[in-house]
C-alpha atoms as a PDB file:
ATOM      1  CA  UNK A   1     -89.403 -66.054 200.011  1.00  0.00           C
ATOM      2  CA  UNK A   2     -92.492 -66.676 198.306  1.00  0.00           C
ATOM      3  CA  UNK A   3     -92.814 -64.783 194.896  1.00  0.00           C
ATOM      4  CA  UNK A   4     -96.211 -64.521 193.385  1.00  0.00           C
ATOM      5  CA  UNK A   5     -96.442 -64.133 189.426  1.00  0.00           C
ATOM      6  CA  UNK A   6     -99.870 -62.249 188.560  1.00  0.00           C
ATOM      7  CA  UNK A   7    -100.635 -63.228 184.670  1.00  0.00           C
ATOM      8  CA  UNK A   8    -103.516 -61.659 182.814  1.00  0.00           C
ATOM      9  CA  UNK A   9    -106.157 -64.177 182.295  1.00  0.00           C
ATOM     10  CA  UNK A  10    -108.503 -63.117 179.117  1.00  0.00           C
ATOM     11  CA  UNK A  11    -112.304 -62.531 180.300  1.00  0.00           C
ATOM     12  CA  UNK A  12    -114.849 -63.655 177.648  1.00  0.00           C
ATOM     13  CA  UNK A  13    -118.062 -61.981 178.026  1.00  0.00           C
ATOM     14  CA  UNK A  14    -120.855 -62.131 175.283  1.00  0.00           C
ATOM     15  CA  UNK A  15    -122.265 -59.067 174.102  1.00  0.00           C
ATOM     16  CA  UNK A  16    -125.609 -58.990 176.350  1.00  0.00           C
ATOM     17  CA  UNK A  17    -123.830 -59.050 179.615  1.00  0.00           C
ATOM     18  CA  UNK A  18    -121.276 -56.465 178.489  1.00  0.00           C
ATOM     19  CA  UNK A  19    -124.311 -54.387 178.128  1.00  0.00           C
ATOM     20  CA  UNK A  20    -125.716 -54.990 181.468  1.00  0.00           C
ATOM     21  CA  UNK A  21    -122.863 -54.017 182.962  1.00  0.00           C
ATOM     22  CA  UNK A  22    -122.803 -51.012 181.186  1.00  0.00           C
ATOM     23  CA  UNK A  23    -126.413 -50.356 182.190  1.00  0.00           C
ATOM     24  CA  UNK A  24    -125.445 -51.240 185.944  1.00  0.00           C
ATOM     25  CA  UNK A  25    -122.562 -48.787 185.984  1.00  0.00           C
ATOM     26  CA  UNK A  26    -124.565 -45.791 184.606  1.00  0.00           C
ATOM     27  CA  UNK A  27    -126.991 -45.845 187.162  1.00  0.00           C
ATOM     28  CA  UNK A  28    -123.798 -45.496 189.227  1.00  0.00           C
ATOM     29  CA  UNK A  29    -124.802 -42.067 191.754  1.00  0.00           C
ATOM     30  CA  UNK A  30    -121.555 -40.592 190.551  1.00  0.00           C
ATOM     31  CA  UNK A  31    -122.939 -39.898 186.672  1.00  0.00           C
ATOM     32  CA  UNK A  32    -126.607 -38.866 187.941  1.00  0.00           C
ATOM     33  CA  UNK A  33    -124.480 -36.297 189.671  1.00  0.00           C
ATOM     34  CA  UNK A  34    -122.143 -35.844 186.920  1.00  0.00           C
ATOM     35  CA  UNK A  35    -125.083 -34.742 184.517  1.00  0.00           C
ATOM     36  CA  UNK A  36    -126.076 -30.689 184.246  1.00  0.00           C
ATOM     37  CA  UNK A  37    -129.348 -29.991 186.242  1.00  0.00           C
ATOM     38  CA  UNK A  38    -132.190 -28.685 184.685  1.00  0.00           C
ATOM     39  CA  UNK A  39    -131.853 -24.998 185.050  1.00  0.00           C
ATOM     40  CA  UNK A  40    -128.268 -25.487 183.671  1.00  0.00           C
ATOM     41  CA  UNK A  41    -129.521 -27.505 180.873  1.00  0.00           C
ATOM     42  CA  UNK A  42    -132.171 -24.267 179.769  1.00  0.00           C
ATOM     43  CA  UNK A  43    -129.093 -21.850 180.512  1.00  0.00           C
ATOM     44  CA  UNK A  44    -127.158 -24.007 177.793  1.00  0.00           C
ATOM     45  CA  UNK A  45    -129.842 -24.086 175.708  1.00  0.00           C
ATOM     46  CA  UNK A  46    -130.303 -20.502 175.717  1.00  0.00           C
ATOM     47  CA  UNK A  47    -126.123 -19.488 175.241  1.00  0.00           C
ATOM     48  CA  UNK A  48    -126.855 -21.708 171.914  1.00  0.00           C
ATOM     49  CA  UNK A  49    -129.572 -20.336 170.928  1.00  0.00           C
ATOM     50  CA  UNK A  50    -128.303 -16.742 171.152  1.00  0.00           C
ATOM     51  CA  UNK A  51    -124.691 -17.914 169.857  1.00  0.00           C
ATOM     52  CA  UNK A  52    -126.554 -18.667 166.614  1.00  0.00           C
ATOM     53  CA  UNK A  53    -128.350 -15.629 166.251  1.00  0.00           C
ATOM     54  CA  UNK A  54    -125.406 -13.649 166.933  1.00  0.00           C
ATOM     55  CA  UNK A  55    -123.815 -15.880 164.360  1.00  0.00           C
ATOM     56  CA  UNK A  56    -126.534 -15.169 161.831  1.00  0.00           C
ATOM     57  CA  UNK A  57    -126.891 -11.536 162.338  1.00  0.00           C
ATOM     58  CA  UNK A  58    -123.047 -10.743 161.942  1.00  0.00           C
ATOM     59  CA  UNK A  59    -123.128 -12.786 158.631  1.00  0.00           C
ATOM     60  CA  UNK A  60    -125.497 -10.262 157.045  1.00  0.00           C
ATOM     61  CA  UNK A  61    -124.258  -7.336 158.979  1.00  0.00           C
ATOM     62  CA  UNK A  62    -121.384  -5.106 158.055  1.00  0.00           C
ATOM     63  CA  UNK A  63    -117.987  -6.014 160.502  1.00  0.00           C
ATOM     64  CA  UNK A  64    -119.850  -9.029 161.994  1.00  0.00           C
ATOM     65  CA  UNK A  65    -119.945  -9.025 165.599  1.00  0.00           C
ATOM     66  CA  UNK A  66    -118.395  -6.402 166.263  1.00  0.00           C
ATOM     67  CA  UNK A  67    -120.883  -4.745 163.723  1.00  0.00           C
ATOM     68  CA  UNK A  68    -123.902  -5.938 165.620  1.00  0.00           C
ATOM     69  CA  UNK A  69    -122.870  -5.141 168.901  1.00  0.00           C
ATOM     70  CA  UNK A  70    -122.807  -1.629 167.439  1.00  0.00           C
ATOM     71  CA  UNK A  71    -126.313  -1.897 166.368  1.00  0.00           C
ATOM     72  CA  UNK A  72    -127.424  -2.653 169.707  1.00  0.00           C
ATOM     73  CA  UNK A  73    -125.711   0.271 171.295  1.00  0.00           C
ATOM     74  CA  UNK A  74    -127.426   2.755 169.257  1.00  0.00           C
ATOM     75  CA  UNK A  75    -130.428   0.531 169.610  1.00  0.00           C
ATOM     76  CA  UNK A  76    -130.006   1.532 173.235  1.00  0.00           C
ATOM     77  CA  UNK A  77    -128.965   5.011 172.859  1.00  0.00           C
ATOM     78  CA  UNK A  78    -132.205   5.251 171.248  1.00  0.00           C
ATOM     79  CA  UNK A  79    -134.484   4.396 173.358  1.00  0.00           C
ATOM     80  CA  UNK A  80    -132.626   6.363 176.032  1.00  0.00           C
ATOM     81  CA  UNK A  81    -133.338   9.411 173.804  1.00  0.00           C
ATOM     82  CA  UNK A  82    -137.099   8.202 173.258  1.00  0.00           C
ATOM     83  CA  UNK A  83    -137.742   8.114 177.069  1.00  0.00           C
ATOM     84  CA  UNK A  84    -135.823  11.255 177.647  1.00  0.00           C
ATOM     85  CA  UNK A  85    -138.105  13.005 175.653  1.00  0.00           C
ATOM     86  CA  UNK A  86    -141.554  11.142 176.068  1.00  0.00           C
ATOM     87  CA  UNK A  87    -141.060   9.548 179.459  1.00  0.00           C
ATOM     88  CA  UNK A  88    -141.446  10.269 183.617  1.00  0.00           C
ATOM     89  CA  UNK A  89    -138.058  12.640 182.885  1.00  0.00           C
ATOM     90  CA  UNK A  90    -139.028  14.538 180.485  1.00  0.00           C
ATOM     91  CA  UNK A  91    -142.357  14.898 182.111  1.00  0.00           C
ATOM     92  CA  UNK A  92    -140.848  16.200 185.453  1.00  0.00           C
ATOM     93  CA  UNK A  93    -138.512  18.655 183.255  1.00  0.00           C
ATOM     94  CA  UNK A  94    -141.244  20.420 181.512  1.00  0.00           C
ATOM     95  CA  UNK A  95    -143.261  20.918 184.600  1.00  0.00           C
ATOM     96  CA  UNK A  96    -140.437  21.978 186.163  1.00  0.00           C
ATOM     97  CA  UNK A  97    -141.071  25.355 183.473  1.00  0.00           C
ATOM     98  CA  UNK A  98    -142.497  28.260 184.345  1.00  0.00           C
ATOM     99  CA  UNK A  99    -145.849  29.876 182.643  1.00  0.00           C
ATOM    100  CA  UNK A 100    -144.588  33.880 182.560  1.00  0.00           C
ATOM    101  CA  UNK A 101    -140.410  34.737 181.354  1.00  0.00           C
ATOM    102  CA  UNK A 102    -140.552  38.217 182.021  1.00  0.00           C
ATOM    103  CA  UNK A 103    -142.812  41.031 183.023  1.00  0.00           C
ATOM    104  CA  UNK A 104    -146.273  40.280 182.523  1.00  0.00           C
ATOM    105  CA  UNK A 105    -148.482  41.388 180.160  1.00  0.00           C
ATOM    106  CA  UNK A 106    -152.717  41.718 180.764  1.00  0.00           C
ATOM    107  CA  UNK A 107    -154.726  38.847 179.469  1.00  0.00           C
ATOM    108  CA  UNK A 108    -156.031  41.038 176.292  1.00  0.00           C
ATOM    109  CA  UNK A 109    -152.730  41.524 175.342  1.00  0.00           C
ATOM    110  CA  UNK A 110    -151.805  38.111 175.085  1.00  0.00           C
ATOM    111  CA  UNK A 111    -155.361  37.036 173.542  1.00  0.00           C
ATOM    112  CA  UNK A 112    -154.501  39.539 170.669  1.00  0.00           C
ATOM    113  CA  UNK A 113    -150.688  38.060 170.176  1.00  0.00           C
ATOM    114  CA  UNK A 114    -152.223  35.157 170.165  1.00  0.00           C
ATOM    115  CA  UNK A 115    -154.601  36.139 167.481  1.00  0.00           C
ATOM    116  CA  UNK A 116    -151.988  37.271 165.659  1.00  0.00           C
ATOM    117  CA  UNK A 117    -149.649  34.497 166.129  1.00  0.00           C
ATOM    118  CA  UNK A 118    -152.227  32.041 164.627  1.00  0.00           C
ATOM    119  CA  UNK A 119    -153.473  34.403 161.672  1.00  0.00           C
ATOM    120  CA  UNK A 120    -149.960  34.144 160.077  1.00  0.00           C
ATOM    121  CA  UNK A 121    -149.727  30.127 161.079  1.00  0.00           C
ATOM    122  CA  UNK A 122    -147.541  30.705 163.950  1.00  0.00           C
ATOM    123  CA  UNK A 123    -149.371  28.021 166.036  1.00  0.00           C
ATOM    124  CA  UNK A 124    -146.251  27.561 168.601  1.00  0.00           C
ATOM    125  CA  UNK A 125    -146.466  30.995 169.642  1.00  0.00           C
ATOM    126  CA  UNK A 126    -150.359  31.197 169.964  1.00  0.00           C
ATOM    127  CA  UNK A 127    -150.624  28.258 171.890  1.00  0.00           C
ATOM    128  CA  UNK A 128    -148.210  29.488 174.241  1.00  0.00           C
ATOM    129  CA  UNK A 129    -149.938  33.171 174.536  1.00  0.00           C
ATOM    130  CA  UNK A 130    -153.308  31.764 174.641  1.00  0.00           C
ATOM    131  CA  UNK A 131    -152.617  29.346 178.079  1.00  0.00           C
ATOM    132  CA  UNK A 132    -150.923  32.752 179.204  1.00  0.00           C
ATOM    133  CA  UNK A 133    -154.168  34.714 178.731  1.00  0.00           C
ATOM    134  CA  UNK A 134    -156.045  32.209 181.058  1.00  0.00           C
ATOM    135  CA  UNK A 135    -153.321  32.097 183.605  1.00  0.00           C
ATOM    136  CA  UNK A 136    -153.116  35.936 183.181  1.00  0.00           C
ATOM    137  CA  UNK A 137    -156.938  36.365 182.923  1.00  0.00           C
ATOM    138  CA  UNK A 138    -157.062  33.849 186.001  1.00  0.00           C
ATOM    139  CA  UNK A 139    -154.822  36.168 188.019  1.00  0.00           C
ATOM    140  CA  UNK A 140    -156.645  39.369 187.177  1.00  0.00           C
ATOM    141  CA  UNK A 141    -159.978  37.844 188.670  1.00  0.00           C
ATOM    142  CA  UNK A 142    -157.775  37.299 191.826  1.00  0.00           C
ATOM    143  CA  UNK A 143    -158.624  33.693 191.703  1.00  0.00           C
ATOM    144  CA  UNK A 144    -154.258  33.298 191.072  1.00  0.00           C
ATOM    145  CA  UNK A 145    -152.279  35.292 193.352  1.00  0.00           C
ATOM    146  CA  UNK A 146    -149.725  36.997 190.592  1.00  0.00           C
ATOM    147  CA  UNK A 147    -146.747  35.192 192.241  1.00  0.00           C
ATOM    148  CA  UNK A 148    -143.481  34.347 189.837  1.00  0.00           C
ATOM    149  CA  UNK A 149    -142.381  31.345 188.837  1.00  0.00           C
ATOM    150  CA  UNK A 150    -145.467  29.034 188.806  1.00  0.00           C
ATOM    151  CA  UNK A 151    -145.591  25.928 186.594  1.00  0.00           C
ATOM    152  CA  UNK A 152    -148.685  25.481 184.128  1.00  0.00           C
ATOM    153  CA  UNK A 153    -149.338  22.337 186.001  1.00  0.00           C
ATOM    154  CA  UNK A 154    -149.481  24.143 189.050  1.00  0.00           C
ATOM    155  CA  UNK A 155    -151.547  27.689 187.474  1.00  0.00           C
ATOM    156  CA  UNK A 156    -154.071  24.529 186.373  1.00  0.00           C
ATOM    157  CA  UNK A 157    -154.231  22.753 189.729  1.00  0.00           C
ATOM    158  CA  UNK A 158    -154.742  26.041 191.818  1.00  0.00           C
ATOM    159  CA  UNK A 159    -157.386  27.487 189.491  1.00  0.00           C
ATOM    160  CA  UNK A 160    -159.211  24.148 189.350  1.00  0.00           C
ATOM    161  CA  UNK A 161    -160.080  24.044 192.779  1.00  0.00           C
ATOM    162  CA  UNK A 162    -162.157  27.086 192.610  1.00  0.00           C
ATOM    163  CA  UNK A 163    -163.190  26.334 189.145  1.00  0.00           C
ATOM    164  CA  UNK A 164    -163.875  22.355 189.643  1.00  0.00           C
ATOM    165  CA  UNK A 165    -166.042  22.394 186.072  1.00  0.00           C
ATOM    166  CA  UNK A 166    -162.920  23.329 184.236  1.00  0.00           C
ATOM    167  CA  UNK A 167    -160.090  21.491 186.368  1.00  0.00           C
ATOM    168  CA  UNK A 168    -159.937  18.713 183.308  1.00  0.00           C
ATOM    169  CA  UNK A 169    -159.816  21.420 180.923  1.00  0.00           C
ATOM    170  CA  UNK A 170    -156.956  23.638 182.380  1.00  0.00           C
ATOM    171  CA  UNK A 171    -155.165  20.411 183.365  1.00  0.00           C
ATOM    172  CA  UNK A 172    -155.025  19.821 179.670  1.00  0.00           C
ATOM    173  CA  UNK A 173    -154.323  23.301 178.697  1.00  0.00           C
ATOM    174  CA  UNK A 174    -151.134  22.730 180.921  1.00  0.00           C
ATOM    175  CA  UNK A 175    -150.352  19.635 179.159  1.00  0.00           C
ATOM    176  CA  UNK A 176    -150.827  21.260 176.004  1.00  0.00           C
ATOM    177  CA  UNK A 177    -148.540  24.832 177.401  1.00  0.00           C
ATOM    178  CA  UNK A 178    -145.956  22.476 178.171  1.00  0.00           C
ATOM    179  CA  UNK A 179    -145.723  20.010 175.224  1.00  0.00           C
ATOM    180  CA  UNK A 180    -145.224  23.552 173.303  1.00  0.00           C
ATOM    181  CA  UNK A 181    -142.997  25.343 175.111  1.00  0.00           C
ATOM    182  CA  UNK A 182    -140.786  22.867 176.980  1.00  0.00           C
ATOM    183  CA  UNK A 183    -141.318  19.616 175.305  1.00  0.00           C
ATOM    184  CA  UNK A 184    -140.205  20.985 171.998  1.00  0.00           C
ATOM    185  CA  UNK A 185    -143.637  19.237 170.025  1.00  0.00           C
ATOM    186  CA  UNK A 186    -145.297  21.830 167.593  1.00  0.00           C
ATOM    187  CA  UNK A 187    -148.005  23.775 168.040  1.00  0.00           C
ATOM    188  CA  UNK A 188    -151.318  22.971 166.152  1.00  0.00           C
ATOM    189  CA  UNK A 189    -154.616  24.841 164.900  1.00  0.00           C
ATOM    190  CA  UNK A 190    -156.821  22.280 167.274  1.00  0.00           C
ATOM    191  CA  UNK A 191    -154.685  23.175 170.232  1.00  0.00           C
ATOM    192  CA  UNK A 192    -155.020  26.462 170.045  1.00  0.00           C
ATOM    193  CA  UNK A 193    -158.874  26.279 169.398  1.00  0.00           C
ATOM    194  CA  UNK A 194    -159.043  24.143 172.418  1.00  0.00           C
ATOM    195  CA  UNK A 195    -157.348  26.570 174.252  1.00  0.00           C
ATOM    196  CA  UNK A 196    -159.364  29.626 172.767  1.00  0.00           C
ATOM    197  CA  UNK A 197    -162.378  27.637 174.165  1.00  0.00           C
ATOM    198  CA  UNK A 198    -161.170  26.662 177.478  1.00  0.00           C
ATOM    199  CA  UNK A 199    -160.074  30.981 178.060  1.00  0.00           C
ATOM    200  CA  UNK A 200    -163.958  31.331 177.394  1.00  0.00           C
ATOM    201  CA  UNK A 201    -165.043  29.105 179.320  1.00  0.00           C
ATOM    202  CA  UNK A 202    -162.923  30.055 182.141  1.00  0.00           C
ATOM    203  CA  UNK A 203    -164.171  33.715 181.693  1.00  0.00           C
ATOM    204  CA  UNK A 204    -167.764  32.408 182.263  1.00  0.00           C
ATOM    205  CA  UNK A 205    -166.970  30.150 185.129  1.00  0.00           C
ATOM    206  CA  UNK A 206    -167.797  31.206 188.557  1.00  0.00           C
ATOM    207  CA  UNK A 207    -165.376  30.240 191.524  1.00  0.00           C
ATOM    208  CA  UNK A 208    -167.179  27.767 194.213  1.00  0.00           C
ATOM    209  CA  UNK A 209    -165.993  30.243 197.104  1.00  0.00           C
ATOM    210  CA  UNK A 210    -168.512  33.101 195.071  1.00  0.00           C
ATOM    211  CA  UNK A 211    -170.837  30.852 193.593  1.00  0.00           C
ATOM    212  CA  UNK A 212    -172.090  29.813 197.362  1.00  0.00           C
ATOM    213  CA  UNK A 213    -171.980  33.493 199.516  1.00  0.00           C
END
């Protein structure tokens, strides 16, 4: 039997061919697919980026990260509240609201509460009497059928196809009705005014329906 004895014979290579062989071997296939792609490379970027500002913020902010992640949840109950009460929801609640709570009073009556309501700087409640005296006045001319539980948005729509000059105008006085009463905003000396002018016009207005026979 034939026994072969391996023994380690020393390679010498200078130091440009070692680094052409290094060169060959990294444009080996395997380390091309090795490397992160580019998307992967931003996404890296990016965890960085916001690990350091999450760094930096909880340095300066009381019980670190745990203290900004705090921040950002009332950051976000915030603007939860903000939409709630400005946005498409609170939009649909108010005109959800109806114009009349309770028996119905005639359109003088509310013109003179809200008279009265503004005289002593009560500007919630004459805004809110005033729109009633249209819709009110509106129903006493028969151009509104006197039916319970109609919206402002809707008193303003109905009316404004018989009264097309004013449709803007009583759109707004709805707008202005519901900011009041539902929407929790205060009432104001120009709102009332505007509505004070838009109950005269109204009054003046003739419906298309008469205004052609």
């Amino acid at each position: 039997m034939v026994t072969l004895v391996l023994i380690d014979v020393p390679v010498d290579i200078d130091r440009d061919a070692a680094r052409r062989a290094a060169a060959e071997e990294l444009t080996d296939p395997k380390y091309r697919d090795a490397q992160p792609n580019f998307l992967q490379q931003i996404g890296q970027w990016l965890g960085e980026q916001l690990e350091k500002l999450l760094n930096g913020v909880s340095s300066v902010v009381p019980g670190g990260i745990w203290g900004v992640l705090l921040v950002l949840v009332l950051l976000i109950v915030l603007v939860v509240v903000v939409r709630l009460r400005t946005g498409k929801i609170a939009r649909t609640s108010r005109a959800g609201g109806t114009v009349f709570g309770g028996r119905r009073q005639s359109a003088d009556d509310y013109r003179r509460s809200a008279a009265e309501a503004a005289a002593a700087g009560r500007y919630d409640d004459a805004v809110r009497d005033r729109f009633r005296a249209v819709v009110r006045a509106l129903e006493e001319r028969a151009l509104l059928d006197a039916r319970s539980g109609r919206t402002a948005d809707e008193a303003a729509a109905e009316a404004g196809t018989l009264l097309p000059n004013v449709a803007a105008e009583l759109r707004e006085g709805a707008r202005l009705f519901d900011d009041v009463h539902y929407g929790g905003r205060e009432g104001t000396e120009t709102a009332y005014r505007t509505l004070t002018e838009l109950d005269e016009r109204c009054g003046r207005e003739k419906p298309v329906a008469l205004a052609a026979s």
